[in-house]
C-alpha atoms as a PDB file:
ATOM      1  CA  UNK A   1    -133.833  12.541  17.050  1.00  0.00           C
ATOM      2  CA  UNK A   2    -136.692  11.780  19.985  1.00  0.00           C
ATOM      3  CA  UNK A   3    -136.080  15.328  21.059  1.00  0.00           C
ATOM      4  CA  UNK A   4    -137.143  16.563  18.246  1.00  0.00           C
ATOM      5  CA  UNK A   5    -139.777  14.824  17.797  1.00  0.00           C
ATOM      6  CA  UNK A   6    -140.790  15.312  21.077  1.00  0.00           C
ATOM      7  CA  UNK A   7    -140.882  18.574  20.530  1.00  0.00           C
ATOM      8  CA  UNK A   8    -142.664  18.718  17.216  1.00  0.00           C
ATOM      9  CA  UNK A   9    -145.512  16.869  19.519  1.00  0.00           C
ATOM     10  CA  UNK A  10    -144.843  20.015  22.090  1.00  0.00           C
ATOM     11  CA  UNK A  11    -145.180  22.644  19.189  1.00  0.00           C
ATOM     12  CA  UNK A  12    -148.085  20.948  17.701  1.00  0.00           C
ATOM     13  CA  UNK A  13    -150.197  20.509  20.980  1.00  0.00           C
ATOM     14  CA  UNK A  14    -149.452  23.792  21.525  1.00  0.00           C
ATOM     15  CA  UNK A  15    -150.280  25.371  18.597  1.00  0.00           C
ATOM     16  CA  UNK A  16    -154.004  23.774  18.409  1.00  0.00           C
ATOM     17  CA  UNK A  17    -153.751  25.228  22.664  1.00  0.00           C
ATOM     18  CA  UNK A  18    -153.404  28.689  21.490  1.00  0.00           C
ATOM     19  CA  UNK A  19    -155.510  28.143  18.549  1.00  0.00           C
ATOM     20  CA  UNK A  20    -158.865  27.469  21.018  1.00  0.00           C
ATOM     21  CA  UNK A  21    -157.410  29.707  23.640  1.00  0.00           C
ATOM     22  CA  UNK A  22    -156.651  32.620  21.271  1.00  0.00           C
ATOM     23  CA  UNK A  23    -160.084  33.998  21.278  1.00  0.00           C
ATOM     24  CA  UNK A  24    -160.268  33.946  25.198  1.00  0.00           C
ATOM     25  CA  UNK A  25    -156.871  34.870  26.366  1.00  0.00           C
ATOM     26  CA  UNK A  26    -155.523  37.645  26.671  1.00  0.00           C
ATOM     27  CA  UNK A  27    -151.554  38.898  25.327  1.00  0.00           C
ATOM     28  CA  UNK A  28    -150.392  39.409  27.664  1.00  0.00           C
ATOM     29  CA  UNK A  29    -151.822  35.988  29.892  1.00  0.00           C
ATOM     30  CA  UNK A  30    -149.895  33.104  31.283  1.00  0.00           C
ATOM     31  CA  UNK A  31    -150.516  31.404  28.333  1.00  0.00           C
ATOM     32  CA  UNK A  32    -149.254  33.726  26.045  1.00  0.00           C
ATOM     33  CA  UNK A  33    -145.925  33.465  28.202  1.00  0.00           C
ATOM     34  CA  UNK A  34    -145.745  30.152  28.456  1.00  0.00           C
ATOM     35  CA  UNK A  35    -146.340  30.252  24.245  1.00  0.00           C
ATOM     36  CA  UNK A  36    -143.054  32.357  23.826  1.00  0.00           C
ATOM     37  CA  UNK A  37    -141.177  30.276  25.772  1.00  0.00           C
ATOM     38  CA  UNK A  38    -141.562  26.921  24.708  1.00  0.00           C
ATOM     39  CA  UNK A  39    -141.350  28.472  20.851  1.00  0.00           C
ATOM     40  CA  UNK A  40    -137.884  29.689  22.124  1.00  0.00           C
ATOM     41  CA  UNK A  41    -136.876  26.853  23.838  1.00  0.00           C
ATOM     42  CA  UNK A  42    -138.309  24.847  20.342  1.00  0.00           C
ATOM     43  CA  UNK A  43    -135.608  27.090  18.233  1.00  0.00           C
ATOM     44  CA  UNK A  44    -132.801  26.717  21.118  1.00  0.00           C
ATOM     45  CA  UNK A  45    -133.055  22.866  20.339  1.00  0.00           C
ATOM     46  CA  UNK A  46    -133.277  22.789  16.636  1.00  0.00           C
ATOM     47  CA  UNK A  47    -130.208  24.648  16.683  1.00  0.00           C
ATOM     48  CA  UNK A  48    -128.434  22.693  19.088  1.00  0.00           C
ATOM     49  CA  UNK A  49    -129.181  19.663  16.865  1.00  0.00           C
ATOM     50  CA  UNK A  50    -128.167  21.227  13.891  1.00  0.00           C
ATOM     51  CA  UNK A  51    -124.755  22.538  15.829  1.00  0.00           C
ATOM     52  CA  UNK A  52    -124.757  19.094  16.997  1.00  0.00           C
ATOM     53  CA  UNK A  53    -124.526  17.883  13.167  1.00  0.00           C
ATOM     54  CA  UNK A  54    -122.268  20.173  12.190  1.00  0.00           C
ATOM     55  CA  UNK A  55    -119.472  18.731  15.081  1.00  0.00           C
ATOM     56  CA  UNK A  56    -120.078  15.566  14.204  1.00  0.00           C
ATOM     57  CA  UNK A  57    -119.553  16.395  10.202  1.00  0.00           C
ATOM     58  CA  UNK A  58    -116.526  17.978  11.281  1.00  0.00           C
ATOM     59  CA  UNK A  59    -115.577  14.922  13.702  1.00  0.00           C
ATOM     60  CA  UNK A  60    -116.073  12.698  10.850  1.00  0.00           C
ATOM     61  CA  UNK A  61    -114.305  14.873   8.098  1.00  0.00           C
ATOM     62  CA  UNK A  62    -111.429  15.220  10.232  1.00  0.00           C
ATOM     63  CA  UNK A  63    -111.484  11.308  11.468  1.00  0.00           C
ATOM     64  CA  UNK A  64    -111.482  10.936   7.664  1.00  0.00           C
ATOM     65  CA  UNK A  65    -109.034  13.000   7.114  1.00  0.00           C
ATOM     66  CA  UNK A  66    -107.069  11.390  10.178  1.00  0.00           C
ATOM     67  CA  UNK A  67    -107.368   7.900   8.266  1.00  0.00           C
ATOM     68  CA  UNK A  68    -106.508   9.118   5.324  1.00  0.00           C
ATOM     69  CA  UNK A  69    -103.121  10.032   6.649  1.00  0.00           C
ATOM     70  CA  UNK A  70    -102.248   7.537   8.167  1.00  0.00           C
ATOM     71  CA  UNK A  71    -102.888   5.220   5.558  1.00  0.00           C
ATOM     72  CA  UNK A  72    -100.321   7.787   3.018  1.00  0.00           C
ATOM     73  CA  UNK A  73     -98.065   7.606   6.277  1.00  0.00           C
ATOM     74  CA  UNK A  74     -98.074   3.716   6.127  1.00  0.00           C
ATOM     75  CA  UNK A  75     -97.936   3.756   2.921  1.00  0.00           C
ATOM     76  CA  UNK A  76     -95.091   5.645   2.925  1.00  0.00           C
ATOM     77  CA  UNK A  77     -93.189   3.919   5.589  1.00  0.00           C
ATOM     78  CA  UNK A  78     -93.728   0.402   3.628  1.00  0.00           C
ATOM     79  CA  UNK A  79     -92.880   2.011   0.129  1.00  0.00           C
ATOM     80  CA  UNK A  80     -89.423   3.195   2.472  1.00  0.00           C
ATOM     81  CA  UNK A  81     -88.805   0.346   3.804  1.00  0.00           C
ATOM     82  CA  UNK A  82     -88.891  -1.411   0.885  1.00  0.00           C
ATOM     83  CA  UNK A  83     -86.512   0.773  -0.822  1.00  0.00           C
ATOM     84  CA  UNK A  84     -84.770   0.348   2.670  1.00  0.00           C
ATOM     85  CA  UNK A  85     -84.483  -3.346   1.911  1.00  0.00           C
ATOM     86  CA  UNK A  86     -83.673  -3.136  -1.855  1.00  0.00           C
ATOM     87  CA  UNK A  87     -81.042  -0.990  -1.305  1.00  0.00           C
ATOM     88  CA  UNK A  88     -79.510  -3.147   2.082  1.00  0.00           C
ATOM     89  CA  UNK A  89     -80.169  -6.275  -0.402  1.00  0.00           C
ATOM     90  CA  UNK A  90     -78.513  -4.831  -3.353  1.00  0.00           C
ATOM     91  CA  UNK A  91     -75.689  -3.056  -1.504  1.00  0.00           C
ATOM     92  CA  UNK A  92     -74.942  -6.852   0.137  1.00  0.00           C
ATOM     93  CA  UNK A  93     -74.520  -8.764  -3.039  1.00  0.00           C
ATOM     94  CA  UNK A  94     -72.001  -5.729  -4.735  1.00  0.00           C
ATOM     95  CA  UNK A  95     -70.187  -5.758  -1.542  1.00  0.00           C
ATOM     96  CA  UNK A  96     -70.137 -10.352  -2.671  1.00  0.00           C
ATOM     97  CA  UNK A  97     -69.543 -10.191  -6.109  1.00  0.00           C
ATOM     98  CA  UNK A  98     -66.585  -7.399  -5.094  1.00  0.00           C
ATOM     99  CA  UNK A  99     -65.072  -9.280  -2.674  1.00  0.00           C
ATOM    100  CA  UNK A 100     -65.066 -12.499  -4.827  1.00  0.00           C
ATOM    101  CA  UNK A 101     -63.904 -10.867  -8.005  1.00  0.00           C
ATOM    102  CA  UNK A 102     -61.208  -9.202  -5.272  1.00  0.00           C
ATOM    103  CA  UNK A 103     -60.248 -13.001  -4.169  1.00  0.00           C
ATOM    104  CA  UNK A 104     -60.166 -14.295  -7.691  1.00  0.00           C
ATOM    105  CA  UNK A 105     -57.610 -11.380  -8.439  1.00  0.00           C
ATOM    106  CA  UNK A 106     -55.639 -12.420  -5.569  1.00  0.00           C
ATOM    107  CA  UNK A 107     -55.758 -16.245  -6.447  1.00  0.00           C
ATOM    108  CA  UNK A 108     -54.784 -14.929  -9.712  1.00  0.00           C
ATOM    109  CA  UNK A 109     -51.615 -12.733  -8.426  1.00  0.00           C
ATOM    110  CA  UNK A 110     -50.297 -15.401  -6.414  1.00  0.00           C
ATOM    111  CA  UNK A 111     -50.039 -17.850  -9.085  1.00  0.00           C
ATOM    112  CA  UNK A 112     -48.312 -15.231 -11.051  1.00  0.00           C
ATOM    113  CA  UNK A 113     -46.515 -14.425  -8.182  1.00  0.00           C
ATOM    114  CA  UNK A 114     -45.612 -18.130  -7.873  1.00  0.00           C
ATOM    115  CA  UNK A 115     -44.793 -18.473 -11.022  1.00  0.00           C
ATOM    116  CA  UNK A 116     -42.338 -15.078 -11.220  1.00  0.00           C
ATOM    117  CA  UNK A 117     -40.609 -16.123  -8.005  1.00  0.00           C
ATOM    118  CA  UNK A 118     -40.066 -19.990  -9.831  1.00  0.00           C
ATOM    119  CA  UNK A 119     -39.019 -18.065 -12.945  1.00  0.00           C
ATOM    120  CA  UNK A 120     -36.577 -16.153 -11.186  1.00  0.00           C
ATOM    121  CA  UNK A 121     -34.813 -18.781  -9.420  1.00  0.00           C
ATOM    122  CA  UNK A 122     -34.231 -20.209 -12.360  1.00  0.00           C
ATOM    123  CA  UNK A 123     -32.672 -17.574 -13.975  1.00  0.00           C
ATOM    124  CA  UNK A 124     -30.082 -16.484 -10.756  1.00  0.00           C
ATOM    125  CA  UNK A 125     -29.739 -19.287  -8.949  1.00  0.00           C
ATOM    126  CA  UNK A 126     -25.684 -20.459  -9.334  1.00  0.00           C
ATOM    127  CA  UNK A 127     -25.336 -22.838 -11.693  1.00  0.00           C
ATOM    128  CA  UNK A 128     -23.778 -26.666  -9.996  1.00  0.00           C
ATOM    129  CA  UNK A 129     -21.100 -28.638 -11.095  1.00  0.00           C
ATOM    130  CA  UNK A 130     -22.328 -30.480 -14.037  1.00  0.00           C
ATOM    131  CA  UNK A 131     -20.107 -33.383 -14.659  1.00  0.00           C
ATOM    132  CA  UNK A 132     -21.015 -36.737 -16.587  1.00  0.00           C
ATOM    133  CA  UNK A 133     -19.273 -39.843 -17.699  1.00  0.00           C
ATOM    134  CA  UNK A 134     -20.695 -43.253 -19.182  1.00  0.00           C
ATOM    135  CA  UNK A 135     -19.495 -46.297 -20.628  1.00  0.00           C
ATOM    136  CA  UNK A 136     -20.433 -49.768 -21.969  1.00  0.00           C
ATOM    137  CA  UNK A 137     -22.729 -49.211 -24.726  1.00  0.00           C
ATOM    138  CA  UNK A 138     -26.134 -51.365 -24.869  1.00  0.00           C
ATOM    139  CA  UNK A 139     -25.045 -52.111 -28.826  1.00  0.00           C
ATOM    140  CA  UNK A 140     -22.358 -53.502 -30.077  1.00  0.00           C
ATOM    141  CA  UNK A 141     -24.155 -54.340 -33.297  1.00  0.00           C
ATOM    142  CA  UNK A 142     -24.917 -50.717 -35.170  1.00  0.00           C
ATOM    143  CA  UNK A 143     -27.434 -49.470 -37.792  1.00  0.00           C
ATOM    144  CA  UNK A 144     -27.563 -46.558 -39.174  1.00  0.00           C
ATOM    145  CA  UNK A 145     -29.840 -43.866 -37.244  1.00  0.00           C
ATOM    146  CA  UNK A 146     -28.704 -45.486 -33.540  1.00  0.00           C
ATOM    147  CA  UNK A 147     -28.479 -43.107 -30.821  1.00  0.00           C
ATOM    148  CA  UNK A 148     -25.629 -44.913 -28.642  1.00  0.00           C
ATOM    149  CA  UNK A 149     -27.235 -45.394 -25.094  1.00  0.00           C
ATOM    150  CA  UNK A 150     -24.180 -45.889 -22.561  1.00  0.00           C
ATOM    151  CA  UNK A 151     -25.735 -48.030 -20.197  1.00  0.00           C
ATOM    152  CA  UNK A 152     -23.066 -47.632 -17.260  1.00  0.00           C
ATOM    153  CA  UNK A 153     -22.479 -44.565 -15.385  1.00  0.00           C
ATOM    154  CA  UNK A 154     -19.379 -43.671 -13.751  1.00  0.00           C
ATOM    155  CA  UNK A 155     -20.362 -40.078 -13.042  1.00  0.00           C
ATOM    156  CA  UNK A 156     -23.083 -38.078 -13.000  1.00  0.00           C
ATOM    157  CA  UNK A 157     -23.166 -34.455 -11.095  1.00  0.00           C
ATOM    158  CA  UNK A 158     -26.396 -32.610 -11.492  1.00  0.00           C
ATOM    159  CA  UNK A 159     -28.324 -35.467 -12.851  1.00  0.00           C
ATOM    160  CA  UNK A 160     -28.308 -34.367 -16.631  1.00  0.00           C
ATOM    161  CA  UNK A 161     -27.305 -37.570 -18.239  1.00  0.00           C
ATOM    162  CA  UNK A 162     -30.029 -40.198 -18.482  1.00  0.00           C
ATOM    163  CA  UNK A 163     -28.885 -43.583 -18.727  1.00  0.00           C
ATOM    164  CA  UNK A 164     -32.199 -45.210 -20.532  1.00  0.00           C
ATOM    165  CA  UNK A 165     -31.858 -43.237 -23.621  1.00  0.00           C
ATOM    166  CA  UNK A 166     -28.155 -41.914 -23.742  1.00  0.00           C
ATOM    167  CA  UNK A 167     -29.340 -38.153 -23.861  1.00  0.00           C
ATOM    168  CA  UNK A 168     -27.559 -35.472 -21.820  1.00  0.00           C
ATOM    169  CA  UNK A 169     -30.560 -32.832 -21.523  1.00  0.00           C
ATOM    170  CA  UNK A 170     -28.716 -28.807 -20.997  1.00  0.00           C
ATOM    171  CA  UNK A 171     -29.749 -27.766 -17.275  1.00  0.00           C
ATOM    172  CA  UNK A 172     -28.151 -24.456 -18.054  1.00  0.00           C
ATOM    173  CA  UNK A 173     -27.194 -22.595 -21.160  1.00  0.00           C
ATOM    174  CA  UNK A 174     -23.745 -21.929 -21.618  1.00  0.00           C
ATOM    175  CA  UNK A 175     -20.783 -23.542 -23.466  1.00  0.00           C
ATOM    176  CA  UNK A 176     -20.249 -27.158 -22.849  1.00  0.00           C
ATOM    177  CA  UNK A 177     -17.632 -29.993 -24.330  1.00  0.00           C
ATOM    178  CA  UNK A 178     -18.260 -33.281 -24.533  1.00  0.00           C
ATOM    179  CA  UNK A 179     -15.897 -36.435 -25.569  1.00  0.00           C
ATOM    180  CA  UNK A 180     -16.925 -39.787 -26.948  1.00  0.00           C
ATOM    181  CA  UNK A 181     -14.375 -42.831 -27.288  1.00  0.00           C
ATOM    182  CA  UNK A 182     -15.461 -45.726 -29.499  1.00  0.00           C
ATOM    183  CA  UNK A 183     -13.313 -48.718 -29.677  1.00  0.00           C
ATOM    184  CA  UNK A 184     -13.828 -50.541 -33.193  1.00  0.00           C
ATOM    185  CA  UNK A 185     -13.023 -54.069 -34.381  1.00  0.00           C
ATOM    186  CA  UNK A 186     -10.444 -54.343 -37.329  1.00  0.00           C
ATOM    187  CA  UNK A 187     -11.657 -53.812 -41.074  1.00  0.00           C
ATOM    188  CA  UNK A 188     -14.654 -51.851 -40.155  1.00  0.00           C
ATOM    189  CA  UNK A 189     -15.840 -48.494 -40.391  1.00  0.00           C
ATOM    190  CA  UNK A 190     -18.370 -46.229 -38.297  1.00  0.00           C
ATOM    191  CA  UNK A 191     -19.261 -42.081 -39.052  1.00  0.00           C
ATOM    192  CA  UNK A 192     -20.862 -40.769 -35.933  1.00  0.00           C
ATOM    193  CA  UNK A 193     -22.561 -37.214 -35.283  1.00  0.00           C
ATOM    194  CA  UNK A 194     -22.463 -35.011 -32.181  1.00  0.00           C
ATOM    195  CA  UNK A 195     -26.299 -34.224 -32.077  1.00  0.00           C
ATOM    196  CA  UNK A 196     -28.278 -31.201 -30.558  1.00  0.00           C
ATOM    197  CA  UNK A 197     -31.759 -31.485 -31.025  1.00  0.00           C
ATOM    198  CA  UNK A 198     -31.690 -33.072 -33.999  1.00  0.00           C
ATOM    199  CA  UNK A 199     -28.953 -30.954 -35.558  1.00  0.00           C
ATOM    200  CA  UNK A 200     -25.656 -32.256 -36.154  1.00  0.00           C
ATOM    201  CA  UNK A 201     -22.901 -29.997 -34.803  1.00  0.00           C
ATOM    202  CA  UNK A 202     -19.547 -32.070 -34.885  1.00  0.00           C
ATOM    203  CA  UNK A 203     -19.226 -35.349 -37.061  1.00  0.00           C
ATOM    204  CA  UNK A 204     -16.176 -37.714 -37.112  1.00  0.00           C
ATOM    205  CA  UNK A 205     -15.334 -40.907 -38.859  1.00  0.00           C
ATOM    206  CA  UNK A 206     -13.339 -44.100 -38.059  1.00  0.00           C
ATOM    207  CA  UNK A 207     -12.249 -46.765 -40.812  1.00  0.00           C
ATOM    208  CA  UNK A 208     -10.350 -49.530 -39.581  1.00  0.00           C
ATOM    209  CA  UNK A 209      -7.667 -50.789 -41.781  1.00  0.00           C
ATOM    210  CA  UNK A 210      -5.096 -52.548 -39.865  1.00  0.00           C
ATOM    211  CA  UNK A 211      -5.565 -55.981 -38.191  1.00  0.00           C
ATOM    212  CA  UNK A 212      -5.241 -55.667 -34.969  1.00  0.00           C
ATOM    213  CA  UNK A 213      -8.082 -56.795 -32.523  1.00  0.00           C
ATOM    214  CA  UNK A 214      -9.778 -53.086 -31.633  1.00  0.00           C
ATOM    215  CA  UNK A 215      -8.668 -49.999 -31.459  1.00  0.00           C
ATOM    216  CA  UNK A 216      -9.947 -46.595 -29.592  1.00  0.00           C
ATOM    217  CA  UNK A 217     -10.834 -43.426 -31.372  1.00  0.00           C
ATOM    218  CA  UNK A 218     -11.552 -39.845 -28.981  1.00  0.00           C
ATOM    219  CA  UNK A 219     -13.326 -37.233 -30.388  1.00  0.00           C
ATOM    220  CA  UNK A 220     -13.790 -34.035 -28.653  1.00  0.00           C
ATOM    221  CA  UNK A 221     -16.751 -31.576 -29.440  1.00  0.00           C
ATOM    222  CA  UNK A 222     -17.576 -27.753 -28.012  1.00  0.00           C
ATOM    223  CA  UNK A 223     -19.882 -25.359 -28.349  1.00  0.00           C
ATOM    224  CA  UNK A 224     -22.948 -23.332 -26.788  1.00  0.00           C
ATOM    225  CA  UNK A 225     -26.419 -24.748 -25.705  1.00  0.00           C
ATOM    226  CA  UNK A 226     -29.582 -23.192 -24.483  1.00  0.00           C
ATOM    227  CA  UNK A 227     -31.165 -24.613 -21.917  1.00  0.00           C
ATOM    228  CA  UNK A 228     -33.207 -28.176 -22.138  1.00  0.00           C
ATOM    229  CA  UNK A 229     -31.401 -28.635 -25.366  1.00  0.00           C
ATOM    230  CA  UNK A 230     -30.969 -32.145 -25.739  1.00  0.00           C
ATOM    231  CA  UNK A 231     -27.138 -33.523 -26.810  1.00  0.00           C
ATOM    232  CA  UNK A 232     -26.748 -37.266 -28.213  1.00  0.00           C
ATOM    233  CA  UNK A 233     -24.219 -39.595 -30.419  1.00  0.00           C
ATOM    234  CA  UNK A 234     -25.937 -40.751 -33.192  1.00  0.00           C
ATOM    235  CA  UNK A 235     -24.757 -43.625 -36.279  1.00  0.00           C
ATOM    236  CA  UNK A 236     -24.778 -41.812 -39.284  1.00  0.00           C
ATOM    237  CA  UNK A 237     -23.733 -45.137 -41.284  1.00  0.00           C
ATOM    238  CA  UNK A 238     -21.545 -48.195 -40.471  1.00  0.00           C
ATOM    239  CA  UNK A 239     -20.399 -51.628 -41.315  1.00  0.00           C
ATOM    240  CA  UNK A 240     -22.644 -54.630 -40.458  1.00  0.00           C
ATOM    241  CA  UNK A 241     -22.588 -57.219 -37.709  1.00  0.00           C
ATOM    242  CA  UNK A 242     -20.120 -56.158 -34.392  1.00  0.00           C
ATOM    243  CA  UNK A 243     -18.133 -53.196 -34.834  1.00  0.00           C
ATOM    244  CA  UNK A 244     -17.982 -52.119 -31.484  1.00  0.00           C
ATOM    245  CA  UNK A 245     -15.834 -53.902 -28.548  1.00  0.00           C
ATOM    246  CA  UNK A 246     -15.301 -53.592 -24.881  1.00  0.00           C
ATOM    247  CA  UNK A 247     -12.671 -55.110 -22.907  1.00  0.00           C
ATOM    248  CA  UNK A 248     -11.027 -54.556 -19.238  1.00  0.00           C
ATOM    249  CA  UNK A 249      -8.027 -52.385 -20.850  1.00  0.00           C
ATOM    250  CA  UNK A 250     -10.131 -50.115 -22.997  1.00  0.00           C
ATOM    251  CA  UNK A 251     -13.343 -48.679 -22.696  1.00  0.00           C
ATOM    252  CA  UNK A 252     -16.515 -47.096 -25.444  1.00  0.00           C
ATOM    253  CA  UNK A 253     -16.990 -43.837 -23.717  1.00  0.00           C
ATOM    254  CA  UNK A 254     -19.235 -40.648 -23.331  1.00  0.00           C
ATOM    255  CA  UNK A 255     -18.782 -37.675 -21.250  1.00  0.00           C
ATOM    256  CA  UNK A 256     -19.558 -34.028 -21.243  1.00  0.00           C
ATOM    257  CA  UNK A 257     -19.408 -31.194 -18.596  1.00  0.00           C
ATOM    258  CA  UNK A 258     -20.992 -27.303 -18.281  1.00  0.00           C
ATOM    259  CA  UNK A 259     -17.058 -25.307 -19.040  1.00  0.00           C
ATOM    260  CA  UNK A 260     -19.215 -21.787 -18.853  1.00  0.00           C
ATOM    261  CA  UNK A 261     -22.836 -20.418 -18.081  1.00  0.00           C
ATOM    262  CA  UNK A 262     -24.359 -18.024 -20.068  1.00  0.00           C
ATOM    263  CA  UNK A 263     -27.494 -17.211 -17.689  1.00  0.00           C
END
């Protein structure tokens, strides 16, 4: 900008030189020389300074340019890694939620598992001896409805018979028998029932007539049970006051055993 300037001043001085000196010089003079040259020199520079402007135009438009790219470029690269991260955060939690839903399914299959393996045993394992005998009822004074409960056991293989309630629960299904004796006092009666759940399946009556002290009655019973079926001797009806009677020579009785298993 001074150089220009500087030589405005230069082309103006010079002008009002040649101006007065026009009338006395001639062409061809030092002055007219000198006129040329500076005029020349004058245009050299303006053009330099516009080339000049025109560089730094295209410095700038390409700095510009230069800025603008790299901003798109980081712009990119952060929109990227952003995906980047979206995608490494949302790929982590499927790759969670599959592996627990996989290690629920496994809890899952190994209780199943459990439970088949439980289930099976059951069903082959070979059954054991099942052997029971009891004696010495609790009552000796009846009602009807009683379940006997034979209070004293004398055997008891495989741990079916269950001394608090008189109930022999099936551990296997099969065919069992069972036997009950009942010794009753003279001129009384007693009608009993071989129970299964509930359900009657063998019933049997004594009615003492004679007049001896007591007397024993057996009565035998078969048939097939599933399994946790629950068999029981219950009083279908009976005299009052004592009607049974236990004594060193002869015993109230109940026993059972497993004669055949079905599974």
């Amino acid at each position: 900008m001074v150089s220009v300037m500087f030589l405005a001043v230069c082309f103006t001085s010079l002008a009002g030189h040649i101006i007065t000196s026009s009338v006395s010089e001639p062409q061809c003079s030092k002055f007219h020389y000198e006129e040329k040259l500076l005029e020349k020199m004058i245009r050299l520079e303006i053009a330099v300074e516009a080339i000049k402007k025109e560089i730094e135009n295209s410095q700038n438009q390409a700095q510009a340019t230069l800025d603008d790219l790299k901003g798109e470029r980081n712009i990119w690269q952060n929109d990227l890694k952003a995906k980047s991260d979206k995608r490494s955060t949302d790929l982590a939690a499927a790759i969670q939620e599959t592996k627990s839903k996989v290690q629920e399914e496994i809890k899952t299959l190994k209780v199943e598992k459990d439970k088949w393996n439980s289930e099976l045993k059951e069903f082959v394992r070979i059954p054991e001896l099942v052997l029971f005998s009891a004696r010495n009822p609790k009552q000796t004074t009846l009602h009807t409805g009683l379940i006997l409960v034979f209070g004293e056991v004398l055997m008891n293989e495989g741990g079916a018979y269950n001394k608090d309630n008189g109930v022999f629960t099936v551990p296997y299904a099969g065919v069992y028998t069972f036997s009950v004796q009942l010794c009753v006092l003279k001129h009384k009666y007693v009608d009993i029932a071989f129970m299964a759940n509930n359900i009657a399946f063998k019933m049997s009556r004594v009615n003492r007539h004679d007049t001896s002290g007591a007397s024993c009655f057996n009565f035998d019973a078969v048939t097939m049970f599933r399994f946790n079926d629950e068999v029981k001797i219950k009083i279908l009806s009976c005299d009052s006051g004592d009607i049974l009677h236990e004594y060193t020579n002869y015993w109230n009785t109940f026993s059972g055993r497993l004669v055949y298993a079905t599974s």
